[in-house]
Protein backbone atom coordinates (compact mmCIF):
# COMPACT_ATOMS: atom_id res chain seq x y z
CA UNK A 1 157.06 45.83 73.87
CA UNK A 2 154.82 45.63 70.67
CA UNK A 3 152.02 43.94 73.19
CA UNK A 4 152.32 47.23 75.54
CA UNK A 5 152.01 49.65 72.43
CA UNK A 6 149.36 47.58 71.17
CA UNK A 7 147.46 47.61 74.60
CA UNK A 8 148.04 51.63 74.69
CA UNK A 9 146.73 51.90 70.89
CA UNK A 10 143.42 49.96 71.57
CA UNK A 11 142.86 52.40 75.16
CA UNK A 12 143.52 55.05 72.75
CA UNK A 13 140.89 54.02 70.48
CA UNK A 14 138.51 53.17 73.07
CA UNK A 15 138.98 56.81 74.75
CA UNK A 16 137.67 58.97 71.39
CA UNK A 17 134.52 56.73 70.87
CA UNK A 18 131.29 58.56 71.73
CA UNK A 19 128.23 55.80 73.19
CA UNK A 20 125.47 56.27 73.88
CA UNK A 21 124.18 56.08 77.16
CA UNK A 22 121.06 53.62 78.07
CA UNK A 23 121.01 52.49 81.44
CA UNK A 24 118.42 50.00 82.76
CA UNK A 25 117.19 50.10 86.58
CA UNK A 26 115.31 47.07 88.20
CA UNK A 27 111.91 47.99 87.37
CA UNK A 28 113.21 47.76 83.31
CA UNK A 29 112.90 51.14 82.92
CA UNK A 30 114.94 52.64 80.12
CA UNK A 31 117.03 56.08 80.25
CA UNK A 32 118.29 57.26 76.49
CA UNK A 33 118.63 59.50 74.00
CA UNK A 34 117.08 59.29 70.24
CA UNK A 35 116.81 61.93 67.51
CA UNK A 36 113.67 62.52 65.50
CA UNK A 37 112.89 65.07 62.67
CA UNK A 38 111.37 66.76 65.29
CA UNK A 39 114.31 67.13 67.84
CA UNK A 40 116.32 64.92 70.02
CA UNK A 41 114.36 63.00 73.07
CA UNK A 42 115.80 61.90 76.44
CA UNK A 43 113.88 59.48 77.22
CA UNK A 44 113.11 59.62 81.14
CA UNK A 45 110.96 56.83 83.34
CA UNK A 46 109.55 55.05 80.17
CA UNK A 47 108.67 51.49 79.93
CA UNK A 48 109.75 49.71 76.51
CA UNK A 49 105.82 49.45 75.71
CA UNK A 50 105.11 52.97 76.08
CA UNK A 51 108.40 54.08 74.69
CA UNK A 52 106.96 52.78 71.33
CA UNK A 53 103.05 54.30 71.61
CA UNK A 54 105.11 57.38 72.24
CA UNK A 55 107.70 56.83 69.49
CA UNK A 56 104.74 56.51 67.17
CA UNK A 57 102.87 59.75 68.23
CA UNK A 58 106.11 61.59 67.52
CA UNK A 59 106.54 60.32 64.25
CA UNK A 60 103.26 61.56 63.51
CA UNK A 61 103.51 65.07 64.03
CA UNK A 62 103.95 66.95 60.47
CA UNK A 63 105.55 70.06 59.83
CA UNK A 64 103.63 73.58 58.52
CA UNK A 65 106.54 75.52 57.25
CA UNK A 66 106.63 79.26 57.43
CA UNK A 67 103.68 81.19 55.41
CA UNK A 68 101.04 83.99 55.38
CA UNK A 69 97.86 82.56 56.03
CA UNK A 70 94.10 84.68 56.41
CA UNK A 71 93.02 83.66 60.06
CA UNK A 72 89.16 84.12 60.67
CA UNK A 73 88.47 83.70 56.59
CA UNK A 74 85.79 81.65 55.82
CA UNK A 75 87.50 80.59 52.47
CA UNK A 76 91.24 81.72 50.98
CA UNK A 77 90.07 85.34 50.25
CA UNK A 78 90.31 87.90 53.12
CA UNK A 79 86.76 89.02 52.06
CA UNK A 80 84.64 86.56 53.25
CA UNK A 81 84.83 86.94 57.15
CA UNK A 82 83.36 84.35 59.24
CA UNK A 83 80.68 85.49 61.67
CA UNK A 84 78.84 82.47 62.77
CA UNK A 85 78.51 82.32 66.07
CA UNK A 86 79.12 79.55 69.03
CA UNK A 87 77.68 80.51 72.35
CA UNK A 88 74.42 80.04 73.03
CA UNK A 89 74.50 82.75 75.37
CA UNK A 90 75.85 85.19 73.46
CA UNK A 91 75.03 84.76 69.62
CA UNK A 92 76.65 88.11 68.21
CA UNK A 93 80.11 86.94 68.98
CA UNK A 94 82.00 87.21 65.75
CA UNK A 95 84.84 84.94 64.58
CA UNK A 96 86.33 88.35 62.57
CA UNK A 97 87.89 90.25 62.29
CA UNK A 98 89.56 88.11 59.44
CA UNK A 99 93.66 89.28 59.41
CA UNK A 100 96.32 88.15 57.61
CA UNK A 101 99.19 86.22 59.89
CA UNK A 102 102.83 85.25 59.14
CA UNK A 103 103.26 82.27 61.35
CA UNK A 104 107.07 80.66 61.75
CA UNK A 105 107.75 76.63 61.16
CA UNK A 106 106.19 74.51 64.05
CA UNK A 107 104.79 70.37 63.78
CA UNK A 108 101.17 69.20 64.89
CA UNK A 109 99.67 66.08 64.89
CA UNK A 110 98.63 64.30 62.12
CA UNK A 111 95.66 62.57 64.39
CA UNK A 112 93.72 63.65 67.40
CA UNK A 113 95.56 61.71 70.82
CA UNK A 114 94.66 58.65 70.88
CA UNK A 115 93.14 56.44 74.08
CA UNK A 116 96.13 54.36 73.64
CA UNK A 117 98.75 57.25 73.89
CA UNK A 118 96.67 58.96 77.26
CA UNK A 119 97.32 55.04 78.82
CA UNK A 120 101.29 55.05 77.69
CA UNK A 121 101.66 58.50 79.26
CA UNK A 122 99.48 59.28 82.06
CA UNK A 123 99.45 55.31 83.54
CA UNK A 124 96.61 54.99 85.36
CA UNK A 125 95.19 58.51 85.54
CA UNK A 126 91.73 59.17 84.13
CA UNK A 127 90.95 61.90 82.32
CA UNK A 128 88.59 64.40 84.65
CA UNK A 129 85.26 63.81 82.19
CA UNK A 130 84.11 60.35 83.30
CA UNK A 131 80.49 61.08 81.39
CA UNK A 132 78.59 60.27 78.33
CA UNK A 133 75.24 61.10 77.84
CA UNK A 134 74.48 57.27 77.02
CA UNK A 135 72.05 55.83 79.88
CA UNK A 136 72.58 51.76 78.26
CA UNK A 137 76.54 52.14 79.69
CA UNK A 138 77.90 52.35 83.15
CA UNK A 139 79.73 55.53 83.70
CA UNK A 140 82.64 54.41 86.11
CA UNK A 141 84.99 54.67 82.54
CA UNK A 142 86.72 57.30 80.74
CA UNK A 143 85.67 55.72 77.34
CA UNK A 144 83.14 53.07 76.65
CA UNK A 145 82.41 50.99 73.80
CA UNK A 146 79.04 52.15 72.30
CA UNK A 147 81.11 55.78 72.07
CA UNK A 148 84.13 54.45 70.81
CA UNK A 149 86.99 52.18 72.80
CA UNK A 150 90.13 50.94 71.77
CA UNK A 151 94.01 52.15 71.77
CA UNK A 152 93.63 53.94 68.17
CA UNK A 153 90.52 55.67 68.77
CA UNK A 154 90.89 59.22 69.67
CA UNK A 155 90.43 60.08 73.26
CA UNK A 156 87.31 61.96 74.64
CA UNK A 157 86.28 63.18 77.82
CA UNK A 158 89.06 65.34 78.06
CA UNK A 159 88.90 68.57 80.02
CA UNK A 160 91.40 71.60 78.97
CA UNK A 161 93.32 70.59 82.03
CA UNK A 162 93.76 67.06 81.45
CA UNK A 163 94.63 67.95 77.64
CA UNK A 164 97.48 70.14 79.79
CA UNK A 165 98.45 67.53 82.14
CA UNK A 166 99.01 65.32 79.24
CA UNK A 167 101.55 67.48 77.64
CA UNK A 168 103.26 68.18 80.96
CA UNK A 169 103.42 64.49 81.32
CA UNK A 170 104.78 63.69 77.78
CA UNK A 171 107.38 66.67 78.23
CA UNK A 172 109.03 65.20 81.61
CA UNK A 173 109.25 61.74 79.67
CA UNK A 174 110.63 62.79 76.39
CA UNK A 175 112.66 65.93 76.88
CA UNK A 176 110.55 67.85 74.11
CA UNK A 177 108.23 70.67 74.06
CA UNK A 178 104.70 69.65 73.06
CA UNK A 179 101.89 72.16 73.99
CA UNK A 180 98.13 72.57 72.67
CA UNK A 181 98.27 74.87 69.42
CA UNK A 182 97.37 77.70 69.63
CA UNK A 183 94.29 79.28 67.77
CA UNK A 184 96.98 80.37 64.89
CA UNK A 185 98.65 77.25 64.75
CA UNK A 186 95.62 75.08 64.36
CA UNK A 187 93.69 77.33 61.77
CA UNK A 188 96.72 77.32 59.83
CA UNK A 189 97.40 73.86 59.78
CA UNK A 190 93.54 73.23 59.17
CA UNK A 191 93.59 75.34 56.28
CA UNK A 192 96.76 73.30 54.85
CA UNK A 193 99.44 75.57 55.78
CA UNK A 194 101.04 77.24 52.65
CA UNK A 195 99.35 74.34 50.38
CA UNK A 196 96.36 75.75 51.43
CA UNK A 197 94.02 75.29 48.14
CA UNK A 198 90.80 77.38 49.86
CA UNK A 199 88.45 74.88 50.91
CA UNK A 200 85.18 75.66 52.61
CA UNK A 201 85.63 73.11 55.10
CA UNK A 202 88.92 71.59 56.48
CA UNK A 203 90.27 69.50 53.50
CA UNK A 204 87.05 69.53 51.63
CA UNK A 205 84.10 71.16 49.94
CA UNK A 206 81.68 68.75 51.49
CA UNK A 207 82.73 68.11 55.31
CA UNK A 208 81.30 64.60 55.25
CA UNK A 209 84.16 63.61 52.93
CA UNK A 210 86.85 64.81 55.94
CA UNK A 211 84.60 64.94 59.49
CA UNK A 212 82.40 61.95 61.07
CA UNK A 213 79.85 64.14 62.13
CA UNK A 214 75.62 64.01 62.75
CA UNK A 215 74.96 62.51 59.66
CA UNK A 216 77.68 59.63 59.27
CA UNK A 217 78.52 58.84 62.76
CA UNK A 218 75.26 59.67 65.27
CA UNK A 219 72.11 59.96 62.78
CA UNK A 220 71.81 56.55 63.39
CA UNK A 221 71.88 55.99 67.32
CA UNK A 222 73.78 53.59 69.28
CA UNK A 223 73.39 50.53 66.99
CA UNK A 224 74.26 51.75 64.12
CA UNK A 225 77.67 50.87 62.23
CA UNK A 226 79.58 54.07 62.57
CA UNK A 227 78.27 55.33 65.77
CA UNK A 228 80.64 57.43 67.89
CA UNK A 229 84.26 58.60 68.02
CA UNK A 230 86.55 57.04 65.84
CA UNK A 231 90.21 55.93 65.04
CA UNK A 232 92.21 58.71 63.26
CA UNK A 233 92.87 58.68 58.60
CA UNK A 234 89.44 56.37 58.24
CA UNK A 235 88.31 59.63 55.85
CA UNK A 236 89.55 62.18 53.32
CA UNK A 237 92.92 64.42 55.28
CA UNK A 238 93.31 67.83 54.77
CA UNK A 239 96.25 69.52 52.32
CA UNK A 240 98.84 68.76 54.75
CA UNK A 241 97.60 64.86 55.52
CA UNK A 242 95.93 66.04 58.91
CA UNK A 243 93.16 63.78 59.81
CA UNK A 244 89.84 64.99 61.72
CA UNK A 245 90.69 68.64 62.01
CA UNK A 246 86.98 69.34 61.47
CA UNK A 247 84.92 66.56 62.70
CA UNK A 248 85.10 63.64 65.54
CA UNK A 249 86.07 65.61 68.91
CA UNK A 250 86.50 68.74 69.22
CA UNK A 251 89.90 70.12 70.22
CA UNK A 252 91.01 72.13 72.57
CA UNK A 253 93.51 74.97 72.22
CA UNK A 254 95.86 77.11 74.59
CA UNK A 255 93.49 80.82 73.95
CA UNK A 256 90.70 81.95 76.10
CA UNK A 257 88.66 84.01 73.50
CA UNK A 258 89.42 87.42 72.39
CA UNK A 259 88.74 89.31 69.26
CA UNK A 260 91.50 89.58 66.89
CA UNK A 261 92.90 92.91 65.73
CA UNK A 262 94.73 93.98 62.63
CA UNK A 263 97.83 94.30 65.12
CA UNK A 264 97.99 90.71 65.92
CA UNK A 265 100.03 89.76 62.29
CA UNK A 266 102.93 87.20 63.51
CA UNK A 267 101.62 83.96 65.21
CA UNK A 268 99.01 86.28 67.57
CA UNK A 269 99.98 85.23 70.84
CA UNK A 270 97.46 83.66 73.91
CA UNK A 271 96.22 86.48 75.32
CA UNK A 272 94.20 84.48 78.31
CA UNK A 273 94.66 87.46 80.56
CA UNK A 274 92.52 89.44 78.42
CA UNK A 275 90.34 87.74 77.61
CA UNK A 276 86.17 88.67 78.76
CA UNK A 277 87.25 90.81 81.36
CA UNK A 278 90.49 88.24 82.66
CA UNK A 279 88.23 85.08 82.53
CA UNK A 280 90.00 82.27 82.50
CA UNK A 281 87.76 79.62 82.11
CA UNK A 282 86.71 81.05 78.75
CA UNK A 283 88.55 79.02 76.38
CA UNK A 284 88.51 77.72 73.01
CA UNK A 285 87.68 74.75 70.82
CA UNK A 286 88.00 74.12 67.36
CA UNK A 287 86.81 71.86 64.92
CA UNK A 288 83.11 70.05 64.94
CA UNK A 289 82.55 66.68 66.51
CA UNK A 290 80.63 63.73 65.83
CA UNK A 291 76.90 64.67 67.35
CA UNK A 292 77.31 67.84 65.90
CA UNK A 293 74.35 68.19 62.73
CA UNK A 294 75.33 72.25 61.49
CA UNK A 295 77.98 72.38 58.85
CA UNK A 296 79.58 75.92 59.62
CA UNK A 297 80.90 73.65 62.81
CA UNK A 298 83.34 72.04 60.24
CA UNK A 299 84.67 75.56 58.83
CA UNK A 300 88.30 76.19 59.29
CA UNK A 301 87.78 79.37 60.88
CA UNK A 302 85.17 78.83 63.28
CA UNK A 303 85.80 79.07 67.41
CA UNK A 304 83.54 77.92 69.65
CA UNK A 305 83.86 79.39 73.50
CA UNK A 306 83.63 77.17 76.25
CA UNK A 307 82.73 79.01 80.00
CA UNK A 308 82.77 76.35 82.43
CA UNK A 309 81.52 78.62 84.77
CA UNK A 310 78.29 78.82 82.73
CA UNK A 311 77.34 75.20 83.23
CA UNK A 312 75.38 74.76 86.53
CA UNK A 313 76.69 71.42 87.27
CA UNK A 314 79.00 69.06 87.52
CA UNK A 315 76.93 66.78 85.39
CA UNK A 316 76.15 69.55 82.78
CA UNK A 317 80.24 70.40 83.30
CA UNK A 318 81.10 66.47 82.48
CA UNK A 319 78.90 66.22 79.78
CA UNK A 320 80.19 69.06 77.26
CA UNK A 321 83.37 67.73 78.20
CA UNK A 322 82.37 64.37 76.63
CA UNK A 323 82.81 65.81 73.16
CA UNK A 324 86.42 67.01 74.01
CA UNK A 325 89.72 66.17 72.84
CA UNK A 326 93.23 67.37 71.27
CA UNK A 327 95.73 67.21 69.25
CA UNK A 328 99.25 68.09 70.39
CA UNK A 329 101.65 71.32 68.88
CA UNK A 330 105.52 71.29 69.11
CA UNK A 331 107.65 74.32 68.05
């Protein structure tokens, strides 16, 4: 009798514990749950190699709590609007109207996506801009060593739609909600969020201290030391501990360009279908890259538009897209 109670007691027990469920097909795939600071992942289709590239990315996105921040300022003070100008094409765009923005909690990453973290989501898929304008390499390669090669180094030769792809991917594996920033969320963050301490550049006074740029990373051609695209926290982070906001690639965002108004206050939203007369190829980058010699390219509020339709070939296409890359948003 005390054997049967016993028996009945320990099915008892067994019936209000919670598990966790991680199941394991043939292949070694792993199905699970796991909870970060940022939200809980289900992991789907992810190999036990990947699972930690990926684990790492998501431990390095950092939160920008809620604040008021002056979006299009050249420093802190809503006085100094920033009107240098990108295109080539058309050089009295402005980057003003400068307005002041109340933008809710979201995370971005600390580093631009790595070469290792496209591999450990996207497999075996390339991203779209196999091309560097470097004649000594063969151009069969996403990346290449003279530019900068290696799992830590940030990825280049991404188009806005592989930058896309890549957070579609990461999504269906993880369960989360990752997305380019948009032009709010990465001024804001570039400008440190609400420990924002009015910099001229993005963590800095002097953007060589915070950006491989011309004169630390290209000035001295393909031999020299620090030639290229590099592997993310190597210099100075910004107020919030973001690395390469303003230098290395350039990142894409989710806008096609439009001019701000005073109406858009409260995390302005995308806008694409307005933009240029419904153009949708007329996006946005941010942030200078590593070729680039002019130091307004490194200022927190500077844009620069990017009209694929305005290069007249798939060479001239591939090769502004060699200077590309991102950084993921999650909200």
């Amino acid at each position: 009798m005390k054997i049967k109670i016993l028996a009945s007691a320990i099915l008892c027990l067994a019936a209000c514990v919670t598990f966790t469920a991680c199941d394991e097909d043939e292949t070694g795939i792993l199905y699970d749950r796991q909870v970060f600071p940022v939200g809980e992942v289900v992991w789907n289709g992810v190999s036990e190699n990947d699972k930690a590239v990926i684990t790492g990315l998501i431990n390095n996105m950092v939160k920008v709590e809620n604040t008021l921040f002056y979006m299009g300022a050249q420093l802190k003070s809503t006085s100094l609007a920033n009107y240098f100008a990108y295109s080539k094409s058309d050089t009295a765009t402005w980057v003003g109207p400068v307005i002041t923005v109340s933008m809710s909690d979201y995370y971005i990453g600390r580093y631009e996506v790595t070469q290792g973290e496209w591999k450990a989501v996207m497999g075996n898929v390339l991203p779209t801009g196999r091309y560097c304008k470097i004649p000594e390499v063969e151009r069969n390669a996403a990346w290449y060593k003279e530019t900068g090669l290696g799992d830590t180094i940030a990825a280049y030769n991404i188009s806005y739609d592989d930058a896309v792809a890549f957070c579609e991917a990461l999504n269906a594996k993880t369960g989360l909600h990752f997305h380019l920033p948009t032009e709010a969320q990465w001024e804001c963050a570039a400008r440190g969020g609400r420990y924002c301490l009015g910099y001229r550049y993005i963590g800095s006074d002097d953007y060589t201290e915070t950006s491989w740029c011309y004169s630390n990373a290209c000035a001295q051609g393909v031999t020299g030391s620090n030639y290229g695209v590099h592997e993310g926290g190597q210099l100075k982070a910004n107020e919030l501990g973001l690395c390469d906001m303003s230098g290395n690639v350039a990142e894409w965002v989710q806008n096609s360009y439009y001019k701000y108004s005073a109406a858009d206050t409260i995390n302005p939203p995308l806008k694409n279908e307005t933009a240029l007369a419904g153009l949708g190829d007329t996006l946005i980058l941010r942030g200078g890259t590593w070729t680039q010699q002019k130091s307004q390219y490194y200022c927190p509020a500077n844009r620069r538009k990017f009209i694929r339709s305005s290069y007249t070939s798939e060479e001239s296409l591939h090769s502004a897209i060699a200077y590309c890359g991102f950084r993921l948003a999650l909200q």
